[in-house]
Protein backbone atom coordinates (compact mmCIF):
# COMPACT_ATOMS: atom_id res chain seq x y z
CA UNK A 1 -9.05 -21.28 117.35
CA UNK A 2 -12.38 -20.68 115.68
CA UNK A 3 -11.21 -17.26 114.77
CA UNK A 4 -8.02 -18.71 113.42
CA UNK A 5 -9.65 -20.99 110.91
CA UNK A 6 -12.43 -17.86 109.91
CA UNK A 7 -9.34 -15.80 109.22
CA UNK A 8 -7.58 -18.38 106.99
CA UNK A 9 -10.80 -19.59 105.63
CA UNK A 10 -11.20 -15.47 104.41
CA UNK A 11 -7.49 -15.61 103.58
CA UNK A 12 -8.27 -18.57 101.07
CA UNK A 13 -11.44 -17.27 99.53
CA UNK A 14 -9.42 -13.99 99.00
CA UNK A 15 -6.64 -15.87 97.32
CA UNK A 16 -9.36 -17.62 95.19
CA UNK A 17 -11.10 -14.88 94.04
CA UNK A 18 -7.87 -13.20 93.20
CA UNK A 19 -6.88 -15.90 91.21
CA UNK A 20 -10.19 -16.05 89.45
CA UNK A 21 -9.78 -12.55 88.79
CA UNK A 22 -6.62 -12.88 87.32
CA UNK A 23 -7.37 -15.43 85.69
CA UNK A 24 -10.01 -13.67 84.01
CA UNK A 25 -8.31 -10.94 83.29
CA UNK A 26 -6.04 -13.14 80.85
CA UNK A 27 -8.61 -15.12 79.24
CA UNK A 28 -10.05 -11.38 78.31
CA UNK A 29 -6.98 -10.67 77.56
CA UNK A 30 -5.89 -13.37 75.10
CA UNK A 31 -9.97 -12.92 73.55
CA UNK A 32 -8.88 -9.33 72.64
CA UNK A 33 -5.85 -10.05 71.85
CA UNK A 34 -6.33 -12.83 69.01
CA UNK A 35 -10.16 -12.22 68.12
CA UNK A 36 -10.95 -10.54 64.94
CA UNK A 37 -9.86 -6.42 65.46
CA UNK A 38 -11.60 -3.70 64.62
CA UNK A 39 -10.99 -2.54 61.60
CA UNK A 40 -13.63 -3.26 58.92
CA UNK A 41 -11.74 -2.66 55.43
CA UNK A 42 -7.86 -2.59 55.18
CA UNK A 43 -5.82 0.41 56.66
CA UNK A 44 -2.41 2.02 55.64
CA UNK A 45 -0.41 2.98 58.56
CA UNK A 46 2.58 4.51 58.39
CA UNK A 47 4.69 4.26 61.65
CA UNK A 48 7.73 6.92 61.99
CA UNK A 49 11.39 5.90 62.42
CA UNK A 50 12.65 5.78 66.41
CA UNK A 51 8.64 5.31 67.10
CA UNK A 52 8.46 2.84 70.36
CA UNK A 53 6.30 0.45 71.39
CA UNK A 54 3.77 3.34 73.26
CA UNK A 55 3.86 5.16 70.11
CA UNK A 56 2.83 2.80 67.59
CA UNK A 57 0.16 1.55 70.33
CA UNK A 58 -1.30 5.17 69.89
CA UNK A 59 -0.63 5.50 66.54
CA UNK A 60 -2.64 2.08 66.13
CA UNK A 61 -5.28 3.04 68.28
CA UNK A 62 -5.76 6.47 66.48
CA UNK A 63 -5.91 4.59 62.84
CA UNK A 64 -8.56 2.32 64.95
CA UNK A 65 -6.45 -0.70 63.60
CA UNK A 66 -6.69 -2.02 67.29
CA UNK A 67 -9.59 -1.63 70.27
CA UNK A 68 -7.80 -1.63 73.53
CA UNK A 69 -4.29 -0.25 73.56
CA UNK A 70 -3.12 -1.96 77.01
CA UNK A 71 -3.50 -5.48 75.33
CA UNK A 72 -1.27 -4.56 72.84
CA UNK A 73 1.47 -3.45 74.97
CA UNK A 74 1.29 -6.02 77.46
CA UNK A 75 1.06 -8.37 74.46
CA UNK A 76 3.91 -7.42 72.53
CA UNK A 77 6.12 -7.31 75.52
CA UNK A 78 5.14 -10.86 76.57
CA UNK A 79 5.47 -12.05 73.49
CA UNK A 80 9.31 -10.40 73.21
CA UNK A 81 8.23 -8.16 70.37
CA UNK A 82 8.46 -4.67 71.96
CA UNK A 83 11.92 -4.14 70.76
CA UNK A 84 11.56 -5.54 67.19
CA UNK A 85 8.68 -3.44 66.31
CA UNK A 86 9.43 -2.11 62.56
CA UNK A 87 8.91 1.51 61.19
CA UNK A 88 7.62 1.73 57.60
CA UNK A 89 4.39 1.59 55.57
CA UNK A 90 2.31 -1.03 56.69
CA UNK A 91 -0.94 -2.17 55.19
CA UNK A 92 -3.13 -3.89 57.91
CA UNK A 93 -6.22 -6.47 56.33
CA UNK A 94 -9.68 -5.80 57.43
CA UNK A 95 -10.54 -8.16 60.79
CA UNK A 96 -6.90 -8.30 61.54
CA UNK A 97 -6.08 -9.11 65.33
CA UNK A 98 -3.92 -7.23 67.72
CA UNK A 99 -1.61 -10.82 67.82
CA UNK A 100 -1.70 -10.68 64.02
CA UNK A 101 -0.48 -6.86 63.65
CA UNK A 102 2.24 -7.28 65.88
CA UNK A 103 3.77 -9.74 63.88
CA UNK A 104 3.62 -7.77 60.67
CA UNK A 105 5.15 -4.88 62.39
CA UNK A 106 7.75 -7.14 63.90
CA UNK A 107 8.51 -9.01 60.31
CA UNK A 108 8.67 -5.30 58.82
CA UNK A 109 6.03 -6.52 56.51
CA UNK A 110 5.34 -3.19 54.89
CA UNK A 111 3.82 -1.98 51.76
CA UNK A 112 5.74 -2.64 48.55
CA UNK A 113 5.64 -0.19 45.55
CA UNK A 114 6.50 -0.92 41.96
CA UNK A 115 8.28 1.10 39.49
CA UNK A 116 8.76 -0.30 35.97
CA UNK A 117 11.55 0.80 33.51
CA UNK A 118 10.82 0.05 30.19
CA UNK A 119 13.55 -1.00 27.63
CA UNK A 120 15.58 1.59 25.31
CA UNK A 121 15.04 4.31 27.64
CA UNK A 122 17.77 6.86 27.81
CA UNK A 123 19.34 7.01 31.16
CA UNK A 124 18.08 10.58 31.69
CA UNK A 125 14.48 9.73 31.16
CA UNK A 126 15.13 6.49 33.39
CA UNK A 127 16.19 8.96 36.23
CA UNK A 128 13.40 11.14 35.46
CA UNK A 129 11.27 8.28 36.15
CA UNK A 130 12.97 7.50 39.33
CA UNK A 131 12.76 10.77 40.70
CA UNK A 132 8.53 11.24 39.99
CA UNK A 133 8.47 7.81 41.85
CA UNK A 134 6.49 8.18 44.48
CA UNK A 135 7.55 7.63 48.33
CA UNK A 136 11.25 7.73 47.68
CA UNK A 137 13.29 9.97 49.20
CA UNK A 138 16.71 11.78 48.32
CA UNK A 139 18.59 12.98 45.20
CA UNK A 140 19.60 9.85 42.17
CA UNK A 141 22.90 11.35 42.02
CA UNK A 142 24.73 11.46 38.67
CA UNK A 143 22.56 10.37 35.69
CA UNK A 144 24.66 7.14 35.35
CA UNK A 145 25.62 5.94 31.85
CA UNK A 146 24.07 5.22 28.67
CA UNK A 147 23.67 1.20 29.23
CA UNK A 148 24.23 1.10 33.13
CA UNK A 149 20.90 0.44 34.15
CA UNK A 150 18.96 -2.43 33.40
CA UNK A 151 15.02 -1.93 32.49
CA UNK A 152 12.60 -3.78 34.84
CA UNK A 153 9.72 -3.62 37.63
CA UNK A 154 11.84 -2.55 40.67
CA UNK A 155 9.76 -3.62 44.18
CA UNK A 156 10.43 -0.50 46.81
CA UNK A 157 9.26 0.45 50.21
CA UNK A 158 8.47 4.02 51.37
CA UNK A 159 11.66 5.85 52.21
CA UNK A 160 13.76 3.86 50.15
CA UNK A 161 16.33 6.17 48.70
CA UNK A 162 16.38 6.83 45.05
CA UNK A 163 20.23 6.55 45.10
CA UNK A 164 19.76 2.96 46.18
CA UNK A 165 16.85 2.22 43.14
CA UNK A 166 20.15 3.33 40.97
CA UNK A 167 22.70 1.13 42.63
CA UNK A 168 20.36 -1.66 42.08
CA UNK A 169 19.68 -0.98 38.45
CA UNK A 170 23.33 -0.93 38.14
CA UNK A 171 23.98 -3.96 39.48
CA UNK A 172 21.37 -5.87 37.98
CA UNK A 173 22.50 -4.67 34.17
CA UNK A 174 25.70 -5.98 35.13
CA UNK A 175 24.84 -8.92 36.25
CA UNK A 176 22.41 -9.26 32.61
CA UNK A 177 25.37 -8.39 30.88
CA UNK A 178 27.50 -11.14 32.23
CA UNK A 179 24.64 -13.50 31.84
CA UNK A 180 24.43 -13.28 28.02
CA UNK A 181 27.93 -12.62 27.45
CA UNK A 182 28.13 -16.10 28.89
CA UNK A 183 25.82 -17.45 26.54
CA UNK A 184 27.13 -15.85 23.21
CA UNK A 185 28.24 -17.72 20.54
CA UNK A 186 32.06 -17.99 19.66
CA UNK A 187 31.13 -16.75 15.96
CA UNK A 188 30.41 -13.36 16.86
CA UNK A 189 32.49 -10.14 15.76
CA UNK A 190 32.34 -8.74 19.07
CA UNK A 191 35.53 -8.55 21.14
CA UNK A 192 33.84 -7.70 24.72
CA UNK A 193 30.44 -7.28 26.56
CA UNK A 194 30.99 -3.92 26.29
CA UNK A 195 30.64 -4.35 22.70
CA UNK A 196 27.51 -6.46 22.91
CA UNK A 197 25.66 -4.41 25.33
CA UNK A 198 26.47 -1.45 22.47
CA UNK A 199 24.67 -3.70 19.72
CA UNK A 200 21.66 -4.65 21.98
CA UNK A 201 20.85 -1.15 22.32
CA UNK A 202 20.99 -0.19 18.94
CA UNK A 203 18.96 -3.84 18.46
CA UNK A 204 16.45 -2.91 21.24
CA UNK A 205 16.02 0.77 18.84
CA UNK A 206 15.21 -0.81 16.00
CA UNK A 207 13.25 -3.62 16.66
CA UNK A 208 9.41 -2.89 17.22
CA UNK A 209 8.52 -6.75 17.74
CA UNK A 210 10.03 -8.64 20.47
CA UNK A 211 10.36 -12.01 17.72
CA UNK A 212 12.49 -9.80 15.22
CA UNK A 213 15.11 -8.71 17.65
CA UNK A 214 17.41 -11.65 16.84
CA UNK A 215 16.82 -11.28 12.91
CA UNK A 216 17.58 -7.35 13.37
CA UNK A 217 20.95 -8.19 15.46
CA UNK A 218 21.94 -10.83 12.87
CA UNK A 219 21.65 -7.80 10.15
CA UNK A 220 23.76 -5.94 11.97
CA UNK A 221 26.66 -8.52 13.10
CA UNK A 222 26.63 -9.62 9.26
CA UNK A 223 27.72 -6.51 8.29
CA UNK A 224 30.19 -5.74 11.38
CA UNK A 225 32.03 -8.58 9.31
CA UNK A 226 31.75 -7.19 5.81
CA UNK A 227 33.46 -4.23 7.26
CA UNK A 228 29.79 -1.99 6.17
CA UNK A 229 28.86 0.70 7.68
CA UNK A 230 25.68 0.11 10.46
CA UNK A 231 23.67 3.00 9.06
CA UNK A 232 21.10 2.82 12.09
CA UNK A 233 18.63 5.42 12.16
CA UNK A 234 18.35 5.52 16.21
CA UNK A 235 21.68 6.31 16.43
CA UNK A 236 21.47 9.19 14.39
CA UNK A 237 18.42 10.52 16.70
CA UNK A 238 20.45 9.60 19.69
CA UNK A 239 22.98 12.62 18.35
CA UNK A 240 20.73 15.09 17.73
CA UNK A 241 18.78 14.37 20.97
CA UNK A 242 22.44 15.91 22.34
CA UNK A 243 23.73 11.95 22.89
CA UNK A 244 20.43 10.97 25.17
CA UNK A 245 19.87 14.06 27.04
CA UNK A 246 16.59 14.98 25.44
CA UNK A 247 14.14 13.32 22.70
CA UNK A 248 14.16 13.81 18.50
CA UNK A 249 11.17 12.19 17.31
CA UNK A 250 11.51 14.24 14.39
CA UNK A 251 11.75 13.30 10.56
CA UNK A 252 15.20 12.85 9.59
CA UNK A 253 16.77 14.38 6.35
CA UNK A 254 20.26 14.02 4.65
CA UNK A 255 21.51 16.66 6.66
CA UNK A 256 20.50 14.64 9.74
CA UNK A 257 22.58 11.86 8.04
CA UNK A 258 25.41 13.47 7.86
CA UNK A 259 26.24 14.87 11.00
CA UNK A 260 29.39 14.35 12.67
CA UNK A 261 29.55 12.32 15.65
CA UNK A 262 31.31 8.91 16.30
CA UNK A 263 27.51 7.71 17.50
CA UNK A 264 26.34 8.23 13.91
CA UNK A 265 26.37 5.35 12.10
CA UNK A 266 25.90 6.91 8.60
CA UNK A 267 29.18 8.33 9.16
CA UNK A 268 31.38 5.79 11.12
CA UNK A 269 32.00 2.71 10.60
CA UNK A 270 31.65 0.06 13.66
CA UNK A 271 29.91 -0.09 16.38
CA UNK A 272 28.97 3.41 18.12
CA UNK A 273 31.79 4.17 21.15
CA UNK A 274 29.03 3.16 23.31
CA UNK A 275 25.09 2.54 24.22
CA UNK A 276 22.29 4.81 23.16
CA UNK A 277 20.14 3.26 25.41
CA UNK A 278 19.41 0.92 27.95
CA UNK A 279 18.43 -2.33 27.05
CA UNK A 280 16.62 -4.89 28.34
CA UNK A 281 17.74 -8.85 28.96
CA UNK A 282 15.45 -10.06 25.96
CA UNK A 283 17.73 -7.94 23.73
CA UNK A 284 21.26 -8.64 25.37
CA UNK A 285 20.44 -12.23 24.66
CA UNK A 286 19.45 -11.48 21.10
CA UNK A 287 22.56 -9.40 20.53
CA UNK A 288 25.01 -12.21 21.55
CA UNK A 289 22.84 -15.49 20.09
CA UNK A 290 21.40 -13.72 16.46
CA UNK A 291 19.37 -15.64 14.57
CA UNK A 292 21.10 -17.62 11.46
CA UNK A 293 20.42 -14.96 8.92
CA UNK A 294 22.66 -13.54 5.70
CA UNK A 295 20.39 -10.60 5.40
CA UNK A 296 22.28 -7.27 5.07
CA UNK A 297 19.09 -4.56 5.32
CA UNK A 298 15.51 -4.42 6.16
CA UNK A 299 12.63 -1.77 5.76
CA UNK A 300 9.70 -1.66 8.04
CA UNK A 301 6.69 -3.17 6.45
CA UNK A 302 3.79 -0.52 7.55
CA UNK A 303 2.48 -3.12 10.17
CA UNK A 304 4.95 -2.44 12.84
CA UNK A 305 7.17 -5.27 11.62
CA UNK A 306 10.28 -5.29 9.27
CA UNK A 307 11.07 -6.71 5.73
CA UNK A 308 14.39 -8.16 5.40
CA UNK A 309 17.05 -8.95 1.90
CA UNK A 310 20.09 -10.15 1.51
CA UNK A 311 21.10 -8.05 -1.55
CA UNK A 312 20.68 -4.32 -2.23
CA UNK A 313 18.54 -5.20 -5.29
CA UNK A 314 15.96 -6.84 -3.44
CA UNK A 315 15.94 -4.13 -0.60
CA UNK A 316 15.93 -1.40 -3.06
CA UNK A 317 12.54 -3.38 -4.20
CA UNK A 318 10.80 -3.27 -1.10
CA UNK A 319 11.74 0.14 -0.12
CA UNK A 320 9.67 0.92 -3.15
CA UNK A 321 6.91 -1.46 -2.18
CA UNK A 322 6.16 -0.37 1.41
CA UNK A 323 7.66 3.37 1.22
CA UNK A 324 7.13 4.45 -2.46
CA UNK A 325 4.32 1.90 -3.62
CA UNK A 326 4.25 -0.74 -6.00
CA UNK A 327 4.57 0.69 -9.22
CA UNK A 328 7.67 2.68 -7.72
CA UNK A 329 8.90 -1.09 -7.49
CA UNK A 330 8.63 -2.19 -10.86
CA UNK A 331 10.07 0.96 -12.65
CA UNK A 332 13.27 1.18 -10.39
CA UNK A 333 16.05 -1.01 -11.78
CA UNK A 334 18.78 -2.46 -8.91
CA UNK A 335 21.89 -0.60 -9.73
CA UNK A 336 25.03 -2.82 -11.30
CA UNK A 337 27.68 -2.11 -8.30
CA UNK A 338 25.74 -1.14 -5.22
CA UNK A 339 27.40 0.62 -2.40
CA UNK A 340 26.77 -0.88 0.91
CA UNK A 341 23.03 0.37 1.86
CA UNK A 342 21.83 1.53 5.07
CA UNK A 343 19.28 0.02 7.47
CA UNK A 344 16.07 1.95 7.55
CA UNK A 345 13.78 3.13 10.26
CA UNK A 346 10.16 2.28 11.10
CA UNK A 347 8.82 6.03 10.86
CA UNK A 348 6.79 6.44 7.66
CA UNK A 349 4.34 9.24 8.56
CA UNK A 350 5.28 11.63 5.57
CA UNK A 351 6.99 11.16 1.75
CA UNK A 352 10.31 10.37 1.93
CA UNK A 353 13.63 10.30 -0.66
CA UNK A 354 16.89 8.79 -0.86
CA UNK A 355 19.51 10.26 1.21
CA UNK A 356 21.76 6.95 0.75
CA UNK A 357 20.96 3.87 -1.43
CA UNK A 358 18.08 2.38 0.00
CA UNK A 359 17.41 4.79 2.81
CA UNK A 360 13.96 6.95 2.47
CA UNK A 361 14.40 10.30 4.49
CA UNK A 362 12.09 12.47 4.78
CA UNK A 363 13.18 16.16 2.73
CA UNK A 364 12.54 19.63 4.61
C-alpha cells in the first residue's frame, strides 16, 4: 500500500512538473512572441509569391526581422494566420514583434510606391514614365489616346503590372471627365465631353498659372462662338512633334503656322479633332465653368503670366509692349478692319515678327 501511494505520489509530482514545464514553455513563448523583436532600424523584406509559412519563417529569420523561428510558426498557426500569410514588399519598423509582423504579412500591408503624372503630358511620354517606374512588371500595352489618361500620384505595390497603372489612369480620366461635364454650364459652345476634354487640353497648354486657366478657356469658348479661328500655338507644336509622339520645343515661324493638319489651329477652324494632351481635373473644370470674360486674345507678359484684350487694337498694343517694347507700342497704329487675331504663346527667348495679326513668331 505504501508503495502504491510512493508511486502515485511520483506520478503527481511528474504531472506537476510537466505542467510547470509546459507552462513555462508558453509564458516564454508568448514573451518572445509579443516583446520588442530584433531588429534595430526598419527592414524591407520582400517575400516571393507561393512562399509558405516555413519559408517566410526563414526568410524572416535570415533578414533577422525575428529571433526564434519556432515561435513564429507555432504562433501564426495558433493564431489561424498560416494560410493568410501575404507575398509582397513589406517594410517591417524597428522593435517590431513576431505577433506584430504576422499581422502585417497577414493584412498584406506592403510597401506602397508613388508615381506622379504631371498635367499636359503627351500620352507617349506618360507611358514612358510608366515604364521607368520602378518595381512594376510587364509591357503598358498600346500607348492609349491623346486625353485617356488622367495626370495624378498613382499609389502601387511591387509587381503591380504596368498594364493595370494604365487601366486605372483610364478609368480615372473618365470618371474626371464625367465629373466636370456634370458641372458645366448650359452656356457653353460645346456639344459633348469629348469636346470639353479637347479644350482643357489646349487650356492646360497654354496656361502657365493655375489662376489663369479659366480666363484662358473663356478666350477660347468666346471665340468658338464668333466662329474665329483658335490660333493656339500648342497645337501647332503638337503637329510637328508628329501629333504627340515626340517633343518641338522649338521657335515657331510662319511656315510652322501654316502647316496642314486638322490639329492646327492657324489653319482650321474649331476645336482640334481631338486632345493634344492629357489634362488634369483643375483644367477640365476650367474648360466647362470659364471665367466671365469677353476677351478675344492674350500675350504672355514676360513674368510667366498672360495679358488679356478684348479688341485687336488693344492686343496689337501689348504685343508691342511685352514682345517689341514700348516705343514699338506707341508708333504702331490698330488697323481699321482687323481680321480675327491669333492667341500667342508664352516663349519669348529670341526676336520675333508677325506671321498673323498679332502673333510674334520667331523668323529663321
Amino acid at each position: 500500500m505504501l508503495a502504491f501511494l510512493r508511486m502515485l505520489l511520483g506520478c503527481f509530482i511528474a504531472a506537476l512538473l510537466i505542467v510547470a514545464g509546459a507552462a513555462g514553455v508558453i509564458i516564454w513563448g508568448y514573451h518572445d512572441v509579443t516583446s520588442p523583436g530584433p531588429l534595430q532600424t526598419a527592414e524591407t523584406v520582400v517575400i516571393p509569391p507561393h512562399t509558405g509559412v516555413a519559408g517566410i519563417t526563414e526568410l524572416l529569420s535570415q533578414n533577422g526581422v525575428i529571433r526564434h523561428q519556432l515561435t513564429f510558426k507555432v504562433a501564426a498557426e495558433i493564431a489561424g494566420r498560416g494560410g493568410t500569410l501575404k507575398a509582397g514588399e513589406y517594410e517591417f519598423p524597428a522593435g517590431a514583434s513576431a505577433a506584430e509582423i504576422i499581422e502585417i504579412i497577414a493584412a498584406g500591408k506592403t510597401v506602397k510606391h508613388r508615381l506622379t503624372i504631371p498635367e499636359g503630358l503627351t500620352s507617349p511620354e506618360i507611358v514612358s514614365l510608366i515604364k521607368q517606374a520602378p518595381f512594376l512588371t510587364g509591357d503598358p500595352g498600346p500607348t492609349p489616346a491623346e486625353g485617356a489618361l488622367l495626370p495624378e500620384t498613382y499609389i502601387y505595390s511591387r509587381d503591380d503590372t504596368r498594364a493595370s497603372i494604365i487601366a486605372r489612369m483610364e478609368e480615372a480620366e473618365q470618371e474626371a471627365l464625367d465629373a466636370a461635364w456634370a458641372e458645366r454650364r448650359n452656356d457653353l459652345p460645346l456639344a459633348s465631353p469629348q469636346e470639353a476634354l479637347i479644350l482643357a487640353s489646349l487650356v492646360e497648354k497654354e496656361a502657365s498659372r493655375d489662376e489663369e486657366r479659366a480666363h484662358i478657356a473663356a478666350v477660347f469658348l468666346n471665340r468658338l462662338r464668333l466662329g474665329m479661328k483658335l490660333q493656339s500655338d500648342p497645337t501647332v507644336r503638337f503637329v510637328l512633334g508628329g501629333n504627340g509622339t515626340s517633343k518641338f520645343d522649338g521657335p515657331l515661324t510662319r511656315a510652322d503656322l501654316e502647316v496642314n493638319s486638322p490639329y492646327n489651329t492657324y489653319v482650321a477652324k474649331g476645336l482640334p479633332p481631338g486632345p493634344i494632351c492629357n489634362p488634369g481635373k483643375a483644367a477640365l473644370l476650367d474648360a466647362v465653368r470659364p471665367e466671365q470674360s469677353e476677351d478675344l486674345y492674350f500675350v504672355a507678359d514676360g513674368s510667366g503670366g498672360h495679358v488679356f484684350a478684348k479688341t485687336l487694337a488693344d492686343h496689337n498694343r501689348n504685343v508691342a509692349t511685352y514682345l517689341h517694347g514700348a516705343a514699338a507700342a506707341e508708333a504702331e497704329p490698330a488697323p481699321a478692319n482687323p481680321p480675327a487675331a491669333p492667341v500667342t504663346e508664352t516663349s519669348q527667348a529670341q526676336p520675333r515678327c508677325r506671321a498673323s495679326p498679332g502673333h510674334p513668331c520667331v523668323m529663321r
